[in-house]
N, C-alpha and C. Protein backbone atom coordinates (compact mmCIF):
# COMPACT_ATOMS: atom_id res chain seq x y z
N UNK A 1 125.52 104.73 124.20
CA UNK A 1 124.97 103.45 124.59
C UNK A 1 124.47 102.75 123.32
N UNK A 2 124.93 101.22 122.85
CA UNK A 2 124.21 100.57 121.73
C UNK A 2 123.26 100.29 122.42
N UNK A 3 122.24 100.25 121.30
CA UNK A 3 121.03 98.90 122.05
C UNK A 3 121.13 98.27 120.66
N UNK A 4 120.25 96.89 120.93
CA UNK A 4 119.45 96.02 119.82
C UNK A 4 118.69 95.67 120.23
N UNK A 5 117.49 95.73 119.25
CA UNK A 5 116.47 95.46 118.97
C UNK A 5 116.13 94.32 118.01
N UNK A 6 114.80 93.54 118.04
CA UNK A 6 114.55 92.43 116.98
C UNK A 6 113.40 91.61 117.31
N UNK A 7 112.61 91.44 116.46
CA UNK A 7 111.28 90.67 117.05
C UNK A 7 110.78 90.03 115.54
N UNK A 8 109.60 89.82 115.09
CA UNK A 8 109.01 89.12 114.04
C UNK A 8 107.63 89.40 113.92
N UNK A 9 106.99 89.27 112.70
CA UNK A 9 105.68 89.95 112.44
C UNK A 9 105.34 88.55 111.38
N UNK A 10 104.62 88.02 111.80
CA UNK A 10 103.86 86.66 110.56
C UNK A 10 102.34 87.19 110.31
N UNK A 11 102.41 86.89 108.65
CA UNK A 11 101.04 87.27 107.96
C UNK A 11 100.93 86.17 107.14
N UNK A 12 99.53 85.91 106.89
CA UNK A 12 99.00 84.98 105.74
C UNK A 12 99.17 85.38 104.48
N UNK A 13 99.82 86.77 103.91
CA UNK A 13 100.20 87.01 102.87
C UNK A 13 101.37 86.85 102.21
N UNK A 14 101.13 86.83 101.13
CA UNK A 14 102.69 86.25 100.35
C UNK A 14 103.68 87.46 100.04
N UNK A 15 104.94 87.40 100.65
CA UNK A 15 106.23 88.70 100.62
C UNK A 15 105.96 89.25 99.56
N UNK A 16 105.74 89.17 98.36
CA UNK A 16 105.34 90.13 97.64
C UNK A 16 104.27 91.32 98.13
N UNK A 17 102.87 90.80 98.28
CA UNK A 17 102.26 91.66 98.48
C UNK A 17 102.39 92.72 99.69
N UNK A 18 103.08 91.76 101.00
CA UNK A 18 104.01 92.26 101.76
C UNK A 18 104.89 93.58 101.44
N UNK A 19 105.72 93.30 100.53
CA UNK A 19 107.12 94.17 100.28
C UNK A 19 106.47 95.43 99.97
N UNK A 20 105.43 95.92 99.11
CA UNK A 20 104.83 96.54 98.48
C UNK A 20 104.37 97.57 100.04
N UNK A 21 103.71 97.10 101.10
CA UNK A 21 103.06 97.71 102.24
C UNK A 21 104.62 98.33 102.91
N UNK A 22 105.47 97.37 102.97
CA UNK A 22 106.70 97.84 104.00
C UNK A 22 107.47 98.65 103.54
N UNK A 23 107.40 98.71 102.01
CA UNK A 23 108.13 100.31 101.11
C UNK A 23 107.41 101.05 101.02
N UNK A 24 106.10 101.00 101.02
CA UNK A 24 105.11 102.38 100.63
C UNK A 24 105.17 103.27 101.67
N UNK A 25 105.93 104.33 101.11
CA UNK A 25 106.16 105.48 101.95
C UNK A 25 105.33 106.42 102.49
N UNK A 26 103.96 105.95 102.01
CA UNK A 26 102.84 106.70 102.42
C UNK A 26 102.36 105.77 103.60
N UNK A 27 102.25 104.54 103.08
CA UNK A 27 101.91 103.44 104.32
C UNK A 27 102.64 103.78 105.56
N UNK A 28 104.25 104.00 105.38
CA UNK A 28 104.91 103.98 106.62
C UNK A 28 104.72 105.23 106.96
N UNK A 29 104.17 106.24 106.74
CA UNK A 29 104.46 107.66 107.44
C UNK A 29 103.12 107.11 108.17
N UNK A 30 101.95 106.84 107.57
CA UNK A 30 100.70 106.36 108.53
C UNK A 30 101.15 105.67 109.69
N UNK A 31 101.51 104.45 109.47
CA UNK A 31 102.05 104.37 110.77
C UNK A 31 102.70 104.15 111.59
N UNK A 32 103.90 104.65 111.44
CA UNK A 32 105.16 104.76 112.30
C UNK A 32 104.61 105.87 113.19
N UNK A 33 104.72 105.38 114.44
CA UNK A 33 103.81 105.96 115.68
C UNK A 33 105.56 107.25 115.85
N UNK A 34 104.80 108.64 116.10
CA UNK A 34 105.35 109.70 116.52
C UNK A 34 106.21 110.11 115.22
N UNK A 35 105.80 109.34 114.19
CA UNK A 35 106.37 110.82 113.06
C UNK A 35 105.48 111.69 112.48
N UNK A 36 106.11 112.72 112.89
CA UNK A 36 105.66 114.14 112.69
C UNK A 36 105.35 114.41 111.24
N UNK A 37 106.49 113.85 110.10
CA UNK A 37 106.63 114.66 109.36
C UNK A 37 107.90 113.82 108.50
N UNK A 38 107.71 113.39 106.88
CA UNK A 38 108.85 112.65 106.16
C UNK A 38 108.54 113.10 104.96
N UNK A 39 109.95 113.54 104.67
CA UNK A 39 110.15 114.01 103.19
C UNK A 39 110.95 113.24 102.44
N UNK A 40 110.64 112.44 100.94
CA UNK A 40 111.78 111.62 100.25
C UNK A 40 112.13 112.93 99.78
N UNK A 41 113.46 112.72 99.93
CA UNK A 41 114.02 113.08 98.90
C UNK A 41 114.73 112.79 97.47
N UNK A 42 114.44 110.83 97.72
CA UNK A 42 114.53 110.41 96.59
C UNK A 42 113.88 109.19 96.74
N UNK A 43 114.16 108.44 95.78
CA UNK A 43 113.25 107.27 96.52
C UNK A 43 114.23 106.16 97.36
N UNK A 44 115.85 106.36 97.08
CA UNK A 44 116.64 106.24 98.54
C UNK A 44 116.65 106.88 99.76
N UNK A 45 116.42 108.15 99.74
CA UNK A 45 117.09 109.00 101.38
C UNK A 45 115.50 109.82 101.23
N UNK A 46 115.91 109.76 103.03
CA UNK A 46 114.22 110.44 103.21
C UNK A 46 115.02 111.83 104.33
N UNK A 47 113.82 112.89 104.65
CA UNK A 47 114.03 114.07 105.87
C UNK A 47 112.84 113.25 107.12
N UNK A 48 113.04 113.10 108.05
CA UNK A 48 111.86 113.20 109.00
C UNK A 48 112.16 113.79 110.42
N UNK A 49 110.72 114.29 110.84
CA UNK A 49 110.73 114.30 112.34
C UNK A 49 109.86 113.77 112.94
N UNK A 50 110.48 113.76 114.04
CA UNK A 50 110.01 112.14 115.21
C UNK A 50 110.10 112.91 116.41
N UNK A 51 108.73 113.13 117.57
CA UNK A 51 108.91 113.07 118.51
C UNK A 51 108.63 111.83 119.42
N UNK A 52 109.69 110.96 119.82
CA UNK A 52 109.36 110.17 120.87
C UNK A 52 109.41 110.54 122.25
N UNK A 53 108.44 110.01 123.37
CA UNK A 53 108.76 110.47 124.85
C UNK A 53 108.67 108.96 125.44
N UNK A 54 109.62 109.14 125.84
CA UNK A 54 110.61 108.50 126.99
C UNK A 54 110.36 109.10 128.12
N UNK A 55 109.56 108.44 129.54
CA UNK A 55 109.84 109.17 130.46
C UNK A 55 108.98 110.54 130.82
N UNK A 56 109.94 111.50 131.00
CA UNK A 56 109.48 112.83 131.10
C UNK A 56 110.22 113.41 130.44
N UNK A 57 110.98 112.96 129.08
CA UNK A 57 111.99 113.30 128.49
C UNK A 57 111.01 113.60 127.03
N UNK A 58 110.80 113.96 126.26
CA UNK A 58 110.33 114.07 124.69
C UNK A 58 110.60 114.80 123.79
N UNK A 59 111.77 114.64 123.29
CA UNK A 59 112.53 114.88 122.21
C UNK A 59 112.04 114.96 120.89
N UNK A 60 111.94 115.65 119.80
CA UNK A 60 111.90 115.47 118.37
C UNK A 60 113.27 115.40 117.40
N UNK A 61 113.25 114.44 117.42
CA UNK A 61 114.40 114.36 116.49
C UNK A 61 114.35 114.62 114.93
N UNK A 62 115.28 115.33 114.39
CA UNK A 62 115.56 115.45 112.70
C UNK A 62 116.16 114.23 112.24
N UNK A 63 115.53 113.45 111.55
CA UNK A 63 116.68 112.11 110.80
C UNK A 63 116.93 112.38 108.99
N UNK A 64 117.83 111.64 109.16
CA UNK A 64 117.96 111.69 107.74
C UNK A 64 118.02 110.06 107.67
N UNK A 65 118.09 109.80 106.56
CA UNK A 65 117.73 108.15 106.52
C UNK A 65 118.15 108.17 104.66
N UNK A 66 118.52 106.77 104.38
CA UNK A 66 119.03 105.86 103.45
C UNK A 66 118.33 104.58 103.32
N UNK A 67 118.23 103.91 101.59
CA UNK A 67 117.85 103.03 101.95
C UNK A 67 119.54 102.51 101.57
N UNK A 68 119.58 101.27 102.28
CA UNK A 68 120.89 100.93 101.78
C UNK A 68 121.19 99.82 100.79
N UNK A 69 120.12 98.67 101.20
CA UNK A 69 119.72 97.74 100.65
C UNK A 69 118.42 97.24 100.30
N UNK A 70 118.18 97.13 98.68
CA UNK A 70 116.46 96.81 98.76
C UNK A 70 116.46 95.26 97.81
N UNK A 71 116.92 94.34 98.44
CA UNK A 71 116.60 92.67 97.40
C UNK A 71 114.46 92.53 97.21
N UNK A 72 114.12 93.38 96.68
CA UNK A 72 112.80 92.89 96.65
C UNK A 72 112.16 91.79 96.91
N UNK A 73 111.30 91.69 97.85
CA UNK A 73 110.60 90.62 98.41
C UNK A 73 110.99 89.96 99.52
N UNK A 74 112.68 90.44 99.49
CA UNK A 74 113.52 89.35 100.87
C UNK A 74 114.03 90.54 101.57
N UNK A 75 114.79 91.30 100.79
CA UNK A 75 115.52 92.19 102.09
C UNK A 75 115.52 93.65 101.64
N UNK A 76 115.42 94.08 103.04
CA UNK A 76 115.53 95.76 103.25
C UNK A 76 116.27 96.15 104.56
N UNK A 77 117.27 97.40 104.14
CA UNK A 77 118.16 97.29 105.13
C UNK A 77 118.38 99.18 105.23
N UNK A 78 117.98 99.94 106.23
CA UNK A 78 118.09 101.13 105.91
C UNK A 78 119.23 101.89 107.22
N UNK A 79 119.62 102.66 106.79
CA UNK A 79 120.21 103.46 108.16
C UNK A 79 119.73 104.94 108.19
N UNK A 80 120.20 105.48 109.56
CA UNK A 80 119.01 106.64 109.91
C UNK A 80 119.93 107.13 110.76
N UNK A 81 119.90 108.34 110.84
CA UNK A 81 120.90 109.70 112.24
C UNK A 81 119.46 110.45 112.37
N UNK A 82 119.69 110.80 113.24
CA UNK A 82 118.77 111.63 114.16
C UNK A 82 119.46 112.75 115.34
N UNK A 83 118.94 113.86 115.68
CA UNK A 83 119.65 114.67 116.24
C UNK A 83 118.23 115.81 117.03
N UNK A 84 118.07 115.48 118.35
CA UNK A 84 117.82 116.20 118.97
C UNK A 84 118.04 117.35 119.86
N UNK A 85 119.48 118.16 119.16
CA UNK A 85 119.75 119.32 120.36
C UNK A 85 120.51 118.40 121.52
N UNK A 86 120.61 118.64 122.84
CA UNK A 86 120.92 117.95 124.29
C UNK A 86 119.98 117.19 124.55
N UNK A 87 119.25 117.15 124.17
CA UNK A 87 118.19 115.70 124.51
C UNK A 87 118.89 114.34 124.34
N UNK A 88 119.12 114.63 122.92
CA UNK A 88 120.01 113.32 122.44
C UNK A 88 120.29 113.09 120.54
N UNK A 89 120.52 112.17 120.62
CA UNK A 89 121.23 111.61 119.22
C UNK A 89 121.17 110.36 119.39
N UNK A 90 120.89 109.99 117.85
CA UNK A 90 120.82 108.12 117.47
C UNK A 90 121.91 107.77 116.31
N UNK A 91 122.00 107.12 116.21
CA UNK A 91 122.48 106.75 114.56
C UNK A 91 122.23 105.18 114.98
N UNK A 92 121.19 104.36 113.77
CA UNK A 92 120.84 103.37 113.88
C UNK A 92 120.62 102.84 112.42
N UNK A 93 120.93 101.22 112.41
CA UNK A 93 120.52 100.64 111.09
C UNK A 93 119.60 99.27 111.76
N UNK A 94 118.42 99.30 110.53
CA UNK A 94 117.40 98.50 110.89
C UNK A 94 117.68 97.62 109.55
N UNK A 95 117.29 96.15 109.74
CA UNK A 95 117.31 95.13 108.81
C UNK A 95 116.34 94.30 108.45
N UNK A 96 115.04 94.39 107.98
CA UNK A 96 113.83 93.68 108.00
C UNK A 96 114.03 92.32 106.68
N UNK A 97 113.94 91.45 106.89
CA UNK A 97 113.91 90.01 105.82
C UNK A 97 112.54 89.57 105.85
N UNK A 98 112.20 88.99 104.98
CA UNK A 98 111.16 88.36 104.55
C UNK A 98 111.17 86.83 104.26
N UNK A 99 110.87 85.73 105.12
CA UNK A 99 110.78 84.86 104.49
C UNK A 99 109.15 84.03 103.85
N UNK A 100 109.33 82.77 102.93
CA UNK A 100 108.15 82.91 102.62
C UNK A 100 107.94 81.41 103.40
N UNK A 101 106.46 81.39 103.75
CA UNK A 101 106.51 80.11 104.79
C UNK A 101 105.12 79.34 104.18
N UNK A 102 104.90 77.80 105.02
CA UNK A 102 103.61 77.37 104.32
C UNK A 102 102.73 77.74 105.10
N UNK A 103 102.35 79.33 105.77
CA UNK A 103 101.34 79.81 106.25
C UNK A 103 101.42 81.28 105.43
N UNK A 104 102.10 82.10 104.73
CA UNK A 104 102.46 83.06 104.40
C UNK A 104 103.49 83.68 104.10
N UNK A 105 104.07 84.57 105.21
CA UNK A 105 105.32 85.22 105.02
C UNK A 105 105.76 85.27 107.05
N UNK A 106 106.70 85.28 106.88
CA UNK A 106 107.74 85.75 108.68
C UNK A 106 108.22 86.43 108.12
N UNK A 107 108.19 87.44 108.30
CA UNK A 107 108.84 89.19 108.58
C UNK A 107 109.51 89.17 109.73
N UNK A 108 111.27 88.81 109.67
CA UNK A 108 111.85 89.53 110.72
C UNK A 108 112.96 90.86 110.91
N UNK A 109 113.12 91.28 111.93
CA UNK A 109 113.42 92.76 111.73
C UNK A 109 114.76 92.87 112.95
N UNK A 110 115.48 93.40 112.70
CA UNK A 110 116.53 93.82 113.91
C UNK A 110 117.59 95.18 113.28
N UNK A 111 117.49 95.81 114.76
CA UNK A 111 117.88 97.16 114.84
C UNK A 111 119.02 97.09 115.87
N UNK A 112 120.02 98.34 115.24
CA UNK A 112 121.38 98.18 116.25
C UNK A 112 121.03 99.77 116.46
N UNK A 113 120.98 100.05 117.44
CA UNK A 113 121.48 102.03 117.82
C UNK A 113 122.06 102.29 118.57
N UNK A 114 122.60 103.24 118.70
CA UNK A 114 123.95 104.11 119.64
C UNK A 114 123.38 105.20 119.64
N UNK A 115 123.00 104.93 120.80
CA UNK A 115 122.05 106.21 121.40
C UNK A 115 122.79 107.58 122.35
N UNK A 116 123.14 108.73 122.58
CA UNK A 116 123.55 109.26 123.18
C UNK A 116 122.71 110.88 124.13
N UNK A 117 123.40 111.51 124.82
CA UNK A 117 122.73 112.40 125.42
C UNK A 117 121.69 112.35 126.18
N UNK A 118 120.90 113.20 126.84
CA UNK A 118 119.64 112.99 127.48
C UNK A 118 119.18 111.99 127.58
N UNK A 119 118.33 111.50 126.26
CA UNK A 119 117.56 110.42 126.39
C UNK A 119 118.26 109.32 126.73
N UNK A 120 119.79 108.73 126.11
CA UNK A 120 120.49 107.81 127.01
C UNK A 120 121.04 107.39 128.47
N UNK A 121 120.58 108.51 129.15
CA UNK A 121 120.56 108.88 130.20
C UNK A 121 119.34 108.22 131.62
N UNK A 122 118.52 107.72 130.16
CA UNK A 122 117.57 107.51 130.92
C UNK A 122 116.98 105.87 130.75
N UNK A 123 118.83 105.31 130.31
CA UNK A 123 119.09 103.53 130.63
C UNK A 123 117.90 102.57 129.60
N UNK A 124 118.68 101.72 129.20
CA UNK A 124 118.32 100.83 128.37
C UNK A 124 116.64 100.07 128.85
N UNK A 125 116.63 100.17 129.99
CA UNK A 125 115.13 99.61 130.02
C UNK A 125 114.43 100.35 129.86
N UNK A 126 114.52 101.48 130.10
CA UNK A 126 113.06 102.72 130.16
C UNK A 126 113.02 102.45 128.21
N UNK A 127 114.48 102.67 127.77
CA UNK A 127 114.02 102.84 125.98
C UNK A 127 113.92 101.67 125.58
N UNK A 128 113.84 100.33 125.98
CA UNK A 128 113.41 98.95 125.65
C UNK A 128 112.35 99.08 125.46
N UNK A 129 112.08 99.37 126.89
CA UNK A 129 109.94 99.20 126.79
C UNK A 129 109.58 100.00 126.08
N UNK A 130 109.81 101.15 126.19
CA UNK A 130 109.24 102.70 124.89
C UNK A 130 109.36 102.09 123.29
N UNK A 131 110.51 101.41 123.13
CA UNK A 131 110.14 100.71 121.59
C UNK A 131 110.05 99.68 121.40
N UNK A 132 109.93 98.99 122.23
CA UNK A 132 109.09 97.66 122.11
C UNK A 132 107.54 98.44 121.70
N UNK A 133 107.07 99.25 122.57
CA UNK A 133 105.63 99.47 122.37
C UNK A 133 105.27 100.35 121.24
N UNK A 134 106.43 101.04 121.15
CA UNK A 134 106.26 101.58 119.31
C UNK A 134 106.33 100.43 118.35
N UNK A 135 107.17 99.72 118.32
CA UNK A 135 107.38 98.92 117.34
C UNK A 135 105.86 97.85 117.11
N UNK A 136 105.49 97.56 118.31
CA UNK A 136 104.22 96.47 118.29
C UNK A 136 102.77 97.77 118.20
N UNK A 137 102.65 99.16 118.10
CA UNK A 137 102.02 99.24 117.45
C UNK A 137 102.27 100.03 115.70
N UNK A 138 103.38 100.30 115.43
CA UNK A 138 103.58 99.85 114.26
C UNK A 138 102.99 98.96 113.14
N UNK A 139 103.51 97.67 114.08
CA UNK A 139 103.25 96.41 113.25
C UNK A 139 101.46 96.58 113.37
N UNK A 140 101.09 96.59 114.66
CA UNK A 140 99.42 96.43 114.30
C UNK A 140 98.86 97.52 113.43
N UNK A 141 99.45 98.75 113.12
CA UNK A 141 98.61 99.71 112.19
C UNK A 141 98.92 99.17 111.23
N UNK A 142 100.39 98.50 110.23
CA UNK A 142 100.15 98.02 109.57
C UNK A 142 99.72 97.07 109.22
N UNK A 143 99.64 96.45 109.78
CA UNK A 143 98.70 94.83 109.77
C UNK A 143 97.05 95.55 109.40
N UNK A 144 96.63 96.49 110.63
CA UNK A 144 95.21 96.77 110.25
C UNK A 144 95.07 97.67 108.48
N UNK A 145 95.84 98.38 108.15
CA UNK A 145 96.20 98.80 106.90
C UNK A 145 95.94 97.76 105.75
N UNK A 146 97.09 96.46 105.84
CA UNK A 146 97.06 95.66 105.21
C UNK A 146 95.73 94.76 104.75
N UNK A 147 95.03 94.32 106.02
CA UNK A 147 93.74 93.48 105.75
C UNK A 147 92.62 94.66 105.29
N UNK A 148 92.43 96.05 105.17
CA UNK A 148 91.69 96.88 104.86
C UNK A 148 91.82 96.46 103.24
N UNK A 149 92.43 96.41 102.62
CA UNK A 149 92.79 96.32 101.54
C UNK A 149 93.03 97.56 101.32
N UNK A 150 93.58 98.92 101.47
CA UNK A 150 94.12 99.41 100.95
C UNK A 150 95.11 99.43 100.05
N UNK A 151 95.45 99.70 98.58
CA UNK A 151 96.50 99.31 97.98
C UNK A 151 97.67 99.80 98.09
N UNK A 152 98.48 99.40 97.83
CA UNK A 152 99.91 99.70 98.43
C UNK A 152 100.82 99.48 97.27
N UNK A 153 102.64 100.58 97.20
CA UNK A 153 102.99 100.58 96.03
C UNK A 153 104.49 100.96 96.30
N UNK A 154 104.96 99.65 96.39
CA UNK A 154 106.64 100.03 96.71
C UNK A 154 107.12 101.33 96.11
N UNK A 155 107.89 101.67 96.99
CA UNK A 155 108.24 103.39 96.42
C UNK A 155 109.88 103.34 97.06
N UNK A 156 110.58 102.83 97.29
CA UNK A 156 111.23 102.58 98.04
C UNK A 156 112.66 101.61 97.10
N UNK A 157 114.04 102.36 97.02
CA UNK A 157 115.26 101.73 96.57
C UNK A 157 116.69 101.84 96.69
N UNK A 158 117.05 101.08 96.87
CA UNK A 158 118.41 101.23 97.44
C UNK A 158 119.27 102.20 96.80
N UNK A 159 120.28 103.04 97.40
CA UNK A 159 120.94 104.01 97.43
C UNK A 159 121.62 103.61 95.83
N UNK A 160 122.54 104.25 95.11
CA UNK A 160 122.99 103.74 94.09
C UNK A 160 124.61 103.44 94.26
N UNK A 161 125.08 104.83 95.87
CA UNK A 161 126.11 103.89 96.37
C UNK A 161 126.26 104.04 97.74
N UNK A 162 125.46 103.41 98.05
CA UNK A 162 124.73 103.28 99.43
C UNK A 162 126.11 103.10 100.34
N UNK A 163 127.40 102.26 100.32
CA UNK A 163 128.40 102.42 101.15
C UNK A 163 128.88 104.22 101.16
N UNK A 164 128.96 104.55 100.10
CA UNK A 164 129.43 106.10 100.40
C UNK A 164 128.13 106.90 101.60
N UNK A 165 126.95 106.86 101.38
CA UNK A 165 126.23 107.18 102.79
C UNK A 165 126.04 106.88 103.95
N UNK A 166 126.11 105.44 104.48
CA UNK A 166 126.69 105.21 105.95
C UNK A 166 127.39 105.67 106.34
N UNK A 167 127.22 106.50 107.70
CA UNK A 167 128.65 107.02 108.09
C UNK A 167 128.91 105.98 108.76
């Protein structure tokens, strides 16, 4: 089953200081809601595990992940496989842009996945709403991150031949 995904995040800050929070790989393990656990292995390709629950379904998935594209300040573009046993399987690429506006920055984001097994099983609305509500609190941990002033420190770069890693 594909799905897509895509929504928008606006801040009073300028994409720079932005870009810096949305690569920091420490930032995103904080809070990307239900990861367990992310290892770079470089500062392109990462290891993680993710349990999401869907349902009565809750899977941990193994991903491996790429960055594929990093235009600093405007674009980031990563892809990700995941593999839960019979539960299920993903393979998905997410595309976040940055534009700069006369209030700040619009951060928008869209995700394609091909979801299979178990958890696809259990139809595009049940996993709509399940990441819609990950994704919006995502955005609010980082948002609350961001105005803390915590500092933040892009860590984060595109593959060197990032078409040879998409499958």
């Amino acid at each position: 089953m594909t799905m897509e995904f895509d929504g928008e995040f606006e801040s009073d800050r300028p994409p720079e200081e932005l870009w810096d929070y949305f690569t920091d790989t420490g930032h995103l393990s904080d809070c990307a809601p239900g990861l367990d656990e992310m290892n770079m292995l470089s500062e392109s390709e990462f290891e993680a595990t993710i349990t999401v629950g869907v349902g009565s379904v809750k899977p941990t998935f193994s991903v491996d992940g790429v960055v594929v594209e990093a235009d600093k300040h405007e674009k980031l573009v990563m892809s990700m496989e995941g593999s839960a046993g019979r539960k299920g399987a993903f393979n998905a690429v997410g595309t976040m842009t940055m534009h700069e506006t006369d209030d700040g920055t619009c951060l928008e984001w869209v995700a394609v996945a091909n979801v299979s097994g178990l958890i696809s099983s259990l139809g595009q609305r049940a996993l709509g709403s399940v990441t819609k509500r990950l994704v919006g609190q995502f955005f609010d941990d980082m948002e609350e991150k961001i105005n803390s002033g915590v500092p933040a420190e892009s860590k984060l770069a595109a593959a060197e031949d990032a078409e040879a890693t998409v499958k």
